[in-house]
Each structure stands twice: as C-alpha cells, then as structure tokens.
Protein backbone atom coordinates (compact mmCIF):
# COMPACT_ATOMS: atom_id res chain seq x y z
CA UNK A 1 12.91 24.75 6.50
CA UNK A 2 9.52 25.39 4.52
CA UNK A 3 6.10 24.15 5.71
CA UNK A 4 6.43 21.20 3.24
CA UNK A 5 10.42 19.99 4.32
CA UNK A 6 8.97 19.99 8.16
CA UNK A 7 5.55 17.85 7.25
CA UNK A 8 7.37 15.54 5.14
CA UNK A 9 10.04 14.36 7.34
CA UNK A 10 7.48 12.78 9.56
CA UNK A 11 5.32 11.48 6.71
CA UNK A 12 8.45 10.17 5.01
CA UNK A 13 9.53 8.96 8.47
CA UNK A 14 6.69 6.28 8.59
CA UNK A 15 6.04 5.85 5.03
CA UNK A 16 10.11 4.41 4.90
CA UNK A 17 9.24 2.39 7.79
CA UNK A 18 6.20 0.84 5.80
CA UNK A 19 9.12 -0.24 2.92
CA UNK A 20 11.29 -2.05 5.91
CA UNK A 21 7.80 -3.81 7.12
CA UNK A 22 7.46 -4.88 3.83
CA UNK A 23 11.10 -6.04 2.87
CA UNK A 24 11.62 -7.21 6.37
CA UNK A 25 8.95 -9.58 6.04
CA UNK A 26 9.62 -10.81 2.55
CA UNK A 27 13.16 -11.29 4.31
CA UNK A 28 12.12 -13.22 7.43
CA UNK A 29 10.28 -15.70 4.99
CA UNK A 30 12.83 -16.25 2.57
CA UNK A 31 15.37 -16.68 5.20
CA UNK A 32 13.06 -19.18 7.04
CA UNK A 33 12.92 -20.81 3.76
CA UNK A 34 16.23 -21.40 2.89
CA UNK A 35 17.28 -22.33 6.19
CA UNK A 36 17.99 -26.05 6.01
CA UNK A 37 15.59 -27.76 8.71
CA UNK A 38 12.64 -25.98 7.25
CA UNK A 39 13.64 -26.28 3.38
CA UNK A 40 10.80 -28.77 2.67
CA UNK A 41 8.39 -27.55 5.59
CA UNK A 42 7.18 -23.78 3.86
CA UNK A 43 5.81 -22.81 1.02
CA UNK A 44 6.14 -19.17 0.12
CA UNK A 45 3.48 -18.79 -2.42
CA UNK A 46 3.04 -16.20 -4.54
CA UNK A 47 -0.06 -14.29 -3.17
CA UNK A 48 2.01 -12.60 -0.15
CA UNK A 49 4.46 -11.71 -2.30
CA UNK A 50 2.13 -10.23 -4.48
CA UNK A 51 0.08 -8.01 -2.09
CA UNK A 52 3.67 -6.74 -0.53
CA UNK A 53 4.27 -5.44 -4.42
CA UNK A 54 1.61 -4.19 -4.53
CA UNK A 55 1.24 -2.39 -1.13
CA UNK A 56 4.68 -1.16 -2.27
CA UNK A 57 3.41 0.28 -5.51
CA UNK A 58 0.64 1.76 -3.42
CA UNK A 59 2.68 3.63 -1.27
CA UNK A 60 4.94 4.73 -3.72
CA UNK A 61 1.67 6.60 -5.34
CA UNK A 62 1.12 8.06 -1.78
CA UNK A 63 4.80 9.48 -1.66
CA UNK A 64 4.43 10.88 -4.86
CA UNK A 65 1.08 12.33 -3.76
CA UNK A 66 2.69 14.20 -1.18
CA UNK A 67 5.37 15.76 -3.75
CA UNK A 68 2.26 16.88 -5.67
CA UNK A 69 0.82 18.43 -3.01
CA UNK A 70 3.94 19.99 -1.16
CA UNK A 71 2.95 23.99 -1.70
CA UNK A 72 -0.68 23.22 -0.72
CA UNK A 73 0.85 22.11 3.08
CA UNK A 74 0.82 24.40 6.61
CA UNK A 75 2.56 23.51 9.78
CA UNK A 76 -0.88 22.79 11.68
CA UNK A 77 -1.36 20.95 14.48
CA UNK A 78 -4.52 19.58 12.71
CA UNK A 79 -2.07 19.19 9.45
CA UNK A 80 0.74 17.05 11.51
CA UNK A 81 -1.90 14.69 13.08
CA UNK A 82 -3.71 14.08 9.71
CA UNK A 83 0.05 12.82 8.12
CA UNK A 84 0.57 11.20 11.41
CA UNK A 85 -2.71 9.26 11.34
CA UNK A 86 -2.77 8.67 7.43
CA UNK A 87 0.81 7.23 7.39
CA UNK A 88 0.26 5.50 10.50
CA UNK A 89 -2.15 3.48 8.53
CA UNK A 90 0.01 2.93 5.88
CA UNK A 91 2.68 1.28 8.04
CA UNK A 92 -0.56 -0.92 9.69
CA UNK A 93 -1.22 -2.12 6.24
CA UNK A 94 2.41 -2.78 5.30
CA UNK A 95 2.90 -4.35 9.05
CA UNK A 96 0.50 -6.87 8.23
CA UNK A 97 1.60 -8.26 5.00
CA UNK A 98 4.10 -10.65 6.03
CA UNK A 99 3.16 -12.63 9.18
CA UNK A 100 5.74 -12.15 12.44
CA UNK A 101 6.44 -15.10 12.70
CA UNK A 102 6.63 -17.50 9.01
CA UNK A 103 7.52 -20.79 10.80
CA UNK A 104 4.03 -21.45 12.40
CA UNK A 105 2.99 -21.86 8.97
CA UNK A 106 2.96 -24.08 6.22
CA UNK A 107 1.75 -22.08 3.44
CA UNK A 108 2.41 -18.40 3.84
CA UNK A 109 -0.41 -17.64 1.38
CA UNK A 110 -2.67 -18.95 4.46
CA UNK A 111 -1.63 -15.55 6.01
CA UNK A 112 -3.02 -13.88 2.84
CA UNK A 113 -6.37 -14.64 3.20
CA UNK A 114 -6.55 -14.07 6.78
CA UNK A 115 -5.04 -10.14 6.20
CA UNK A 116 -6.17 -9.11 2.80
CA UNK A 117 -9.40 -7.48 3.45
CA UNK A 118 -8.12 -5.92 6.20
CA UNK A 119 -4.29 -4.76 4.19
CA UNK A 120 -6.81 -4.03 1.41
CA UNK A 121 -9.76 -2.14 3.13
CA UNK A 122 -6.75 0.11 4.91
CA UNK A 123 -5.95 1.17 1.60
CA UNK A 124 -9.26 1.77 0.06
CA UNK A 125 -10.08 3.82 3.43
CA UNK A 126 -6.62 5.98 2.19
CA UNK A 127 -7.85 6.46 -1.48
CA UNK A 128 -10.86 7.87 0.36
CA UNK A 129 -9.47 10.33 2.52
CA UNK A 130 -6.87 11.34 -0.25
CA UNK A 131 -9.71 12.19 -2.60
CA UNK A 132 -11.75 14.00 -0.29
CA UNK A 133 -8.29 15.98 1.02
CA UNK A 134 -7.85 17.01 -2.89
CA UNK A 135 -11.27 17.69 -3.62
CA UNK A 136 -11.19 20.23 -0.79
CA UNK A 137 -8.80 22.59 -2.43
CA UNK A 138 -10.07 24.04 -5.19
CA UNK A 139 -7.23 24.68 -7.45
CA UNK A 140 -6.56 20.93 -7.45
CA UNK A 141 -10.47 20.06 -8.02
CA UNK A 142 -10.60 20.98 -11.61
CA UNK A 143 -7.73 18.84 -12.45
CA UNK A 144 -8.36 16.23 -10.41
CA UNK A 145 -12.11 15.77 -11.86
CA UNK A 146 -10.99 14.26 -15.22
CA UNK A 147 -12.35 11.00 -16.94
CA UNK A 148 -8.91 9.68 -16.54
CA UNK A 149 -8.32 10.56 -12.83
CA UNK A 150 -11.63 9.43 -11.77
CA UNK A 151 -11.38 6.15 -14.13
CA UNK A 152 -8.34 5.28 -12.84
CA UNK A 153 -9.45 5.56 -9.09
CA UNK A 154 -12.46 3.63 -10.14
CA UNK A 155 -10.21 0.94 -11.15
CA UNK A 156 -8.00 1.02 -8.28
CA UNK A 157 -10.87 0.71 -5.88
CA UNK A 158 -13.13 -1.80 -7.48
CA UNK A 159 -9.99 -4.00 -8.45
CA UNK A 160 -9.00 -3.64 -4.81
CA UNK A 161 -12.48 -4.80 -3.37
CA UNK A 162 -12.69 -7.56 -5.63
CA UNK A 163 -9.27 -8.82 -4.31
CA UNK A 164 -10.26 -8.68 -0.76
CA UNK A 165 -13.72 -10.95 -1.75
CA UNK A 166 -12.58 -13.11 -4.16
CA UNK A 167 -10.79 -16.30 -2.34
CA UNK A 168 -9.69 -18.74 -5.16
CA UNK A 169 -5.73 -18.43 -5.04
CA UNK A 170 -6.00 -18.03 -9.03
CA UNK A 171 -8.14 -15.01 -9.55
CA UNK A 172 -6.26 -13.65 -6.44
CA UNK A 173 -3.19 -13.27 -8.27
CA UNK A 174 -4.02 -12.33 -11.31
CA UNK A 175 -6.32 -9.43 -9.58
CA UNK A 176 -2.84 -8.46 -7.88
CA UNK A 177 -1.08 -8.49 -10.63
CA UNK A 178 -3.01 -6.53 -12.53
CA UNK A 179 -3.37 -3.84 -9.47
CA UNK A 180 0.47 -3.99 -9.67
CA UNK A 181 0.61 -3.77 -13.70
CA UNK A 182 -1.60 -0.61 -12.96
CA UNK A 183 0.61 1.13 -11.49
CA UNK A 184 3.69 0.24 -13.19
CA UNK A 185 1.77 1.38 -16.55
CA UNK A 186 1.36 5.01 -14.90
CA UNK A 187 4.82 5.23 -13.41
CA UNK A 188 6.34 4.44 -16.46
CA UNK A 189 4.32 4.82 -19.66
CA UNK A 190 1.89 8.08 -18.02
C-alpha cells in the first residue's frame, strides 16, 4: 500500500460521509415533504438545495485535489491529522446543510440563512489552507501561480463571501448558481 492509498482511505472515508450528509438531508426533506400530513405544511425552497450542490461541487474539487497531489503525500503523523482535521471540516460543512430535523420548519430556506456563513466561511477557511499547503511545495508553486489559477480562486472566494452577506433570497440563488455553474464549466469544458 503506497503513502498515498493509506492517506486517502481516511480522507476518502470522511469526504464520502460528507456526500451521505448531504443526500441524507436532501432525503429527510423530500420525504417529509411528500409525506401526506405535512404536504401543504413545508416548503423546500430552492436555496438549501442549492448550497448542498454546491457544497457537493466543492468537495468534489477537494477529492480531485487530493488525486493531484497523491505523489507529494508521506505517512506522517502530522500528515494524517492535517487530512483528519481538513476533512473533518468538510463533513461539518456538509452536516450543516440540511437541518436534522425539516418538520420544525416551515420554509427550509429559513435554515439557509441561519447556516450559510458558517457552511460558507468553512469552505473559504479550506481554500485557504489548500493554497497555502500547495504553495509550500515548490514544484507545484510555479504552476499553481497562473492568472487562471489565481483568477479562478479569486472568483471562488469573493463569490463565496458575497453569498454568505447577501440575504435577499434572489441574489442568493443566482450567486449559488453561478458558484455551481463554476465548477461545472471546469469539470467539463477545462
């Protein structure tokens, strides 16, 4: 088993518990909301949704982050607490997308604006340490310090901050939309 196969079980571990978060909440909600005494007593939304795509996108790039860096990685203890904590906070994030329990609301986009900065600020704090993990090894620095990699983090960051301040339920969505467009236009078109 290389360095890389023994890291990435336990990064994988906890990022595929992130995805179940995720679908398990967008699960619990539309289950509450087809069930028959609650039919007219939920709204869904589309802003909960939204940030659940788009933490999925999101961790998706961190998964594929990991395959980029697999020959950089040693079996450290430092190494295995650094994945540890970093996906940790990826499962937070995904953990708090979807509230526990959808029938003490009315609107689940309520829940939205009472997680996103937090779900939000989790993943800028992620961007951060990701960047300064890469700009630590040289070989990757030179590639990584393009106008295109450093626009496109730009982006990313400053779309993400202005989703976590901006509270009408409008420019919400179409800020997470367009964080979610952003990364479907690199996974497929880049």
């Amino acid at each position: 088993m290389s360095d890389f196969e023994f890291i990435f079980v336990l990064y994988s571990l906890l990022l595929g518990l992130s995805l179940v978060e995720l679908l398990g909440g967008l699960g619990r909600v539309i289950e509450l909301r087809f069930a028959q005494h609650n039919a007219a007593s939920i709204k869904i939304g589309y802003l909960t949704p939204a940030l659940g795509a788009f933490v999925m996108l999101d961790l998706l790039s961190f998964w594929l982050f990991a395959w980029s860096v697999r020959n950089l990685l040693t079996v450290t203890p430092a190494s295995l607490l650094a994945v540890m904590m970093f996906a940790s906070c990826y499962y937070l994030a995904a953990r708090l997308v979807f509230p526990s329990d959808p029938s003490r609301l009315a609107n689940i986009d309520d829940h939205y604006f009472r997680v996103r900065r937090l779900v939000l600020g989790l993943l800028i704090a992620l961007v951060g340490v990701q960047w300064a993990y890469l700009l630590s090894i040289e070989v990757i620095r030179q590639a990584l310090l393009t106008s295109f990699s450093v626009g496109m983090t730009l982006m990313l960051v400053a779309l993400m901050i202005a989703t976590a301040v901006i509270r009408h339920p409008g420019w919400s969505l179409v800020l997470l939309l367009t964080l979610s467009g952003r990364y479907l236009a690199l996974y497929l078109v880049v």
